[in-house]
C-alpha atoms as a PDB file:
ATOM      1  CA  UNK A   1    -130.953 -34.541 -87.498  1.00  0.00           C
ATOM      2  CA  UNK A   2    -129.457 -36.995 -89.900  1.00  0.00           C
ATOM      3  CA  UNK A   3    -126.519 -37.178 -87.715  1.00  0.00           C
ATOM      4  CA  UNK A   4    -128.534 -38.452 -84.727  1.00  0.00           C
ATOM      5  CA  UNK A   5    -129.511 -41.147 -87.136  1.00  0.00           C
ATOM      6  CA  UNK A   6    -126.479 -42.009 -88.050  1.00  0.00           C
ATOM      7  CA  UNK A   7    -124.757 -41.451 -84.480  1.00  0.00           C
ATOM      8  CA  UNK A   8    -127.682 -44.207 -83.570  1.00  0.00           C
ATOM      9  CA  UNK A   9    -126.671 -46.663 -86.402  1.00  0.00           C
ATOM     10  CA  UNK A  10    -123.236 -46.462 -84.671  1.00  0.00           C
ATOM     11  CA  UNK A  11    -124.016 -46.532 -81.194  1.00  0.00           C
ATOM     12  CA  UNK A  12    -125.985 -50.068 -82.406  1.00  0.00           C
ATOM     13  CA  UNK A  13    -123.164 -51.138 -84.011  1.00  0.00           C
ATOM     14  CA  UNK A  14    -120.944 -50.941 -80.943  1.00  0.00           C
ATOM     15  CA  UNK A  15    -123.914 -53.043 -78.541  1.00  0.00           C
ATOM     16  CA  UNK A  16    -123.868 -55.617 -81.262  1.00  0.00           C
ATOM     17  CA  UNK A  17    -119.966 -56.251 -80.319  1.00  0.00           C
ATOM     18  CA  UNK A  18    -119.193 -59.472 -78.781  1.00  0.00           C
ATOM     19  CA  UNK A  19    -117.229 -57.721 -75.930  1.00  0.00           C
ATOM     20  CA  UNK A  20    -118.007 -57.480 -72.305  1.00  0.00           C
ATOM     21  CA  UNK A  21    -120.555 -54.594 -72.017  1.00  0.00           C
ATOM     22  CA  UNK A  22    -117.968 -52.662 -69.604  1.00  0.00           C
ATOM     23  CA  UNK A  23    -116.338 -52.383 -72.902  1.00  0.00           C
ATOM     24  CA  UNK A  24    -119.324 -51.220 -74.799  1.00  0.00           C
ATOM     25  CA  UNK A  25    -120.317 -49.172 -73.295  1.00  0.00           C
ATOM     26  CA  UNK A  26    -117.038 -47.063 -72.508  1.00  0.00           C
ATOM     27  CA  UNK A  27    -116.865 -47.419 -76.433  1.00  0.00           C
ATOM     28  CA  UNK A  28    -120.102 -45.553 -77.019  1.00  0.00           C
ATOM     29  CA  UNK A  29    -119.360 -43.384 -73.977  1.00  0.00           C
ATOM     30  CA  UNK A  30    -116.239 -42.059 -75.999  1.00  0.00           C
ATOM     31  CA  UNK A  31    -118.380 -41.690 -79.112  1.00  0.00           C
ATOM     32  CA  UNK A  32    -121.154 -39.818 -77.377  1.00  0.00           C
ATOM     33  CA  UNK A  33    -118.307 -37.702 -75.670  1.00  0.00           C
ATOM     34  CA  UNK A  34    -116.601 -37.209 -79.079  1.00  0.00           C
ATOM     35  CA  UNK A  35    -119.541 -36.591 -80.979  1.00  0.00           C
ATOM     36  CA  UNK A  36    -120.523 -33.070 -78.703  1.00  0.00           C
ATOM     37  CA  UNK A  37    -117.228 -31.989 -78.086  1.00  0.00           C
ATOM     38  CA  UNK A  38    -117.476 -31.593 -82.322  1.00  0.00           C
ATOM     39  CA  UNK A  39    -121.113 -30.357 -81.777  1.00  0.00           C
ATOM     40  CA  UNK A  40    -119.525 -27.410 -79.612  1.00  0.00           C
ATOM     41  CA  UNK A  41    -116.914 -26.882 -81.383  1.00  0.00           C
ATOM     42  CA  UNK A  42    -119.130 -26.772 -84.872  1.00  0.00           C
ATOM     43  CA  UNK A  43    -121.087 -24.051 -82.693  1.00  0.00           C
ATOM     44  CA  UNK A  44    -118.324 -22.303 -81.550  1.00  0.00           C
ATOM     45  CA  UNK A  45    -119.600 -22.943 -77.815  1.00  0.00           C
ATOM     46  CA  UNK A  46    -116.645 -22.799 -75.462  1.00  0.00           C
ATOM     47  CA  UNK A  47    -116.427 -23.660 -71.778  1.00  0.00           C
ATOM     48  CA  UNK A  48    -116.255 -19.533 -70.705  1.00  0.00           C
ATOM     49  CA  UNK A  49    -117.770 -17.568 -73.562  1.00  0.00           C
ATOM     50  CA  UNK A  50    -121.141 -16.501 -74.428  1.00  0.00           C
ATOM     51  CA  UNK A  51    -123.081 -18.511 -76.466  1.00  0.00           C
ATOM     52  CA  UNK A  52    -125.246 -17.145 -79.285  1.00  0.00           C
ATOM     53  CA  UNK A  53    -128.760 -17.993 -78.762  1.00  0.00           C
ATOM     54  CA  UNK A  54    -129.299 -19.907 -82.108  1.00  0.00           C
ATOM     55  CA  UNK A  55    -126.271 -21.740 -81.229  1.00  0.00           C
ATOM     56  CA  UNK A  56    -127.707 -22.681 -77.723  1.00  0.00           C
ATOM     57  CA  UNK A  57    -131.056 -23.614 -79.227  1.00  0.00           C
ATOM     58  CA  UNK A  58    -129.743 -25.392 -82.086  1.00  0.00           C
ATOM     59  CA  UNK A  59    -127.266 -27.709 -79.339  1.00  0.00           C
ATOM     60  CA  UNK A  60    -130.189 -28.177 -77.029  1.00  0.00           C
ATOM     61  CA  UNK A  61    -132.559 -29.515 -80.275  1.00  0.00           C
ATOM     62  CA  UNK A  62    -129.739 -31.455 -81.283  1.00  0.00           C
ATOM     63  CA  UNK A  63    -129.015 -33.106 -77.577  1.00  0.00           C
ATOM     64  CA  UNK A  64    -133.132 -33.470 -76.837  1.00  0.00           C
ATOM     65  CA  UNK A  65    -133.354 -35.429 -80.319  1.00  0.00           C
ATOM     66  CA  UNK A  66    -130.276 -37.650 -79.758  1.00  0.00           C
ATOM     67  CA  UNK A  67    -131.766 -38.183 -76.087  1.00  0.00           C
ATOM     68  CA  UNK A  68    -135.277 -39.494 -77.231  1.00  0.00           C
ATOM     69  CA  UNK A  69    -133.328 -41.467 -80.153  1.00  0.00           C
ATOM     70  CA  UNK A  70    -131.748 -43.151 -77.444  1.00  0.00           C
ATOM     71  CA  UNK A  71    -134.176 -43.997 -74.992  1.00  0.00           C
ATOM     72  CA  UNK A  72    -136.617 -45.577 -77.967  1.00  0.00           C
ATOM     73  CA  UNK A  73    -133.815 -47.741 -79.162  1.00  0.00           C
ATOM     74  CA  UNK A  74    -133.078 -48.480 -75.336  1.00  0.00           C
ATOM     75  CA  UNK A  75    -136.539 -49.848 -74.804  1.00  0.00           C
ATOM     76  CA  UNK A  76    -136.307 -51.953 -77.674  1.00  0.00           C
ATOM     77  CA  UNK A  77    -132.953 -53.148 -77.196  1.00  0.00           C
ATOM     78  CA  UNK A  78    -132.356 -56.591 -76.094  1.00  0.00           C
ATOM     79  CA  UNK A  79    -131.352 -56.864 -72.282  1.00  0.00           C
ATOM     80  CA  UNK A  80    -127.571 -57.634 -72.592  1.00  0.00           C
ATOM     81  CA  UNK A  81    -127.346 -54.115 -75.275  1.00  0.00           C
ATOM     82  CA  UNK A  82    -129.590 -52.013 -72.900  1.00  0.00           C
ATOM     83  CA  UNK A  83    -127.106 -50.900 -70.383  1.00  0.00           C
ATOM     84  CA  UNK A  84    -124.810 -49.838 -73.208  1.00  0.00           C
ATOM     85  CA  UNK A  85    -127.677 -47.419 -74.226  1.00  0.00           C
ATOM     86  CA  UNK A  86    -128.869 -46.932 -70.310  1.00  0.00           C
ATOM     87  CA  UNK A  87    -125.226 -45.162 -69.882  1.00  0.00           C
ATOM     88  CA  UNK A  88    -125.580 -42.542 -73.399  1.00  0.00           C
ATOM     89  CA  UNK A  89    -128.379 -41.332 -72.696  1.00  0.00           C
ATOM     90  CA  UNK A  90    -127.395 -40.760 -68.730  1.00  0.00           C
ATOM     91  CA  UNK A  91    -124.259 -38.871 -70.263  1.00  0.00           C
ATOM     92  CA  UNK A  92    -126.576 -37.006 -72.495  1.00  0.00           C
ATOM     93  CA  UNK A  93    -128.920 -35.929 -69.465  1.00  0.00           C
ATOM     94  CA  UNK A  94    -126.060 -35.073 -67.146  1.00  0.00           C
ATOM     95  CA  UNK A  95    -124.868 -32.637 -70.318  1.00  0.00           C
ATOM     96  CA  UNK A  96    -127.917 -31.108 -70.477  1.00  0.00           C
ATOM     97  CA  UNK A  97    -128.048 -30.902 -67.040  1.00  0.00           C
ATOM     98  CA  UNK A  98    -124.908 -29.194 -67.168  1.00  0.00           C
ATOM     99  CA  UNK A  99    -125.797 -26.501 -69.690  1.00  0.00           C
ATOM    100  CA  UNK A 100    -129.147 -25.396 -67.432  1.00  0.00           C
ATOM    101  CA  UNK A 101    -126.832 -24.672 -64.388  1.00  0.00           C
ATOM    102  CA  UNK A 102    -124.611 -23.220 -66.087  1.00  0.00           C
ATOM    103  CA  UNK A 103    -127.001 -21.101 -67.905  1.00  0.00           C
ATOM    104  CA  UNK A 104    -128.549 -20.371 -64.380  1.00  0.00           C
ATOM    105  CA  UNK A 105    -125.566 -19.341 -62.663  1.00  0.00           C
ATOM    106  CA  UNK A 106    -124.767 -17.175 -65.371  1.00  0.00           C
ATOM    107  CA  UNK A 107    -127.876 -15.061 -65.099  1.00  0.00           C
ATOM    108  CA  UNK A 108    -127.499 -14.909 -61.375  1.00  0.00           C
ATOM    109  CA  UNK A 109    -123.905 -13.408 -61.936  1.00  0.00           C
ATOM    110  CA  UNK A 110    -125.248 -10.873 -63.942  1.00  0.00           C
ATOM    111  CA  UNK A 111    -128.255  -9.858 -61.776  1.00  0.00           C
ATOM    112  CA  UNK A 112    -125.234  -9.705 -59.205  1.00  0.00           C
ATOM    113  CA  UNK A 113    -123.329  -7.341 -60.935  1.00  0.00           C
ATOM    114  CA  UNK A 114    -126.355  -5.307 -62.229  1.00  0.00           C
ATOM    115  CA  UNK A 115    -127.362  -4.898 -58.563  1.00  0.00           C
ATOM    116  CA  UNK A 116    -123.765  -3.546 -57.005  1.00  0.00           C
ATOM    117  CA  UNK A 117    -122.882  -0.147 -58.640  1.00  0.00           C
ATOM    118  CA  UNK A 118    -119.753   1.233 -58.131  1.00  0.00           C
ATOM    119  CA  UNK A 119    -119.738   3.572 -55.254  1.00  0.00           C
ATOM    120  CA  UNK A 120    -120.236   7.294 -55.667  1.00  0.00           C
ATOM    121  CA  UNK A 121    -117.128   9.574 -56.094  1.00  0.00           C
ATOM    122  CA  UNK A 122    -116.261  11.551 -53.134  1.00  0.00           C
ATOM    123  CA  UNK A 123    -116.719  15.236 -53.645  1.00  0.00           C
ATOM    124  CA  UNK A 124    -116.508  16.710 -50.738  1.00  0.00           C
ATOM    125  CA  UNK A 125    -113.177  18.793 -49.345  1.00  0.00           C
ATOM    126  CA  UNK A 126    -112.813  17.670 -45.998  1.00  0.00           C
ATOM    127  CA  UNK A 127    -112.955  14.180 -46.660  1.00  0.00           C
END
């Protein structure tokens, strides 16, 4: 995860910046958001198709490491940097809070379908 690390190193960087934290943090919001979108992509893990497994296990590793990366530098961050890192790892929750409903609703729509056959073909004459 040596891209976490380095992601982190970054995300540092930016709540070192003399700018308002507003700033900040919409800085390391677009990194964050940047950052997965290439994840995904990498992974090949589109917005309507299914997603391998190993793919799916590898982004969820990836997000639950960045996530706890986060939240230790967040404790240990001074007060003005904290919010900066307060707002990643919210985005970074609400993602992975994303994926599980999504993953969810997916299995219901396919216990859905499974459960309504197609009706049987008429063979009768007189109908």
């Amino acid at each position: 995860m040596h891209r976490n690390v380095a992601l982190l190193m970054r995300l540092e960087q930016i709540a070192a910046r003399p700018c308002p934290c507003e700033e900040r943090a919409a800085y390391a919001l677009m990194l964050i958001k940047a950052d997965i979108a290439q994840l995904y992509a990498w992974l090949g893990i589109g917005a309507s198709n299914r997603i391998d497994i190993k793919a799916k296990v590898f982004a969820d590793n990836r997000l639950a490491d960045l996530r706890n990366r986060v939240l230790r530098t967040e404790v240990r961050t001074s007060a003005p940097s904290r919010p900066i890192f307060t707002a990643v790892r919210h985005h970074i929750e609400m993602i992975r809070h994303i994926e599980m409903i999504r993953r969810v609703l997916a299995s219901r729509i396919a216990e859905n379908r499974a459960d309504v056959l197609p009706p049987a073909p008429v063979t009768d004459p007189h109908w």
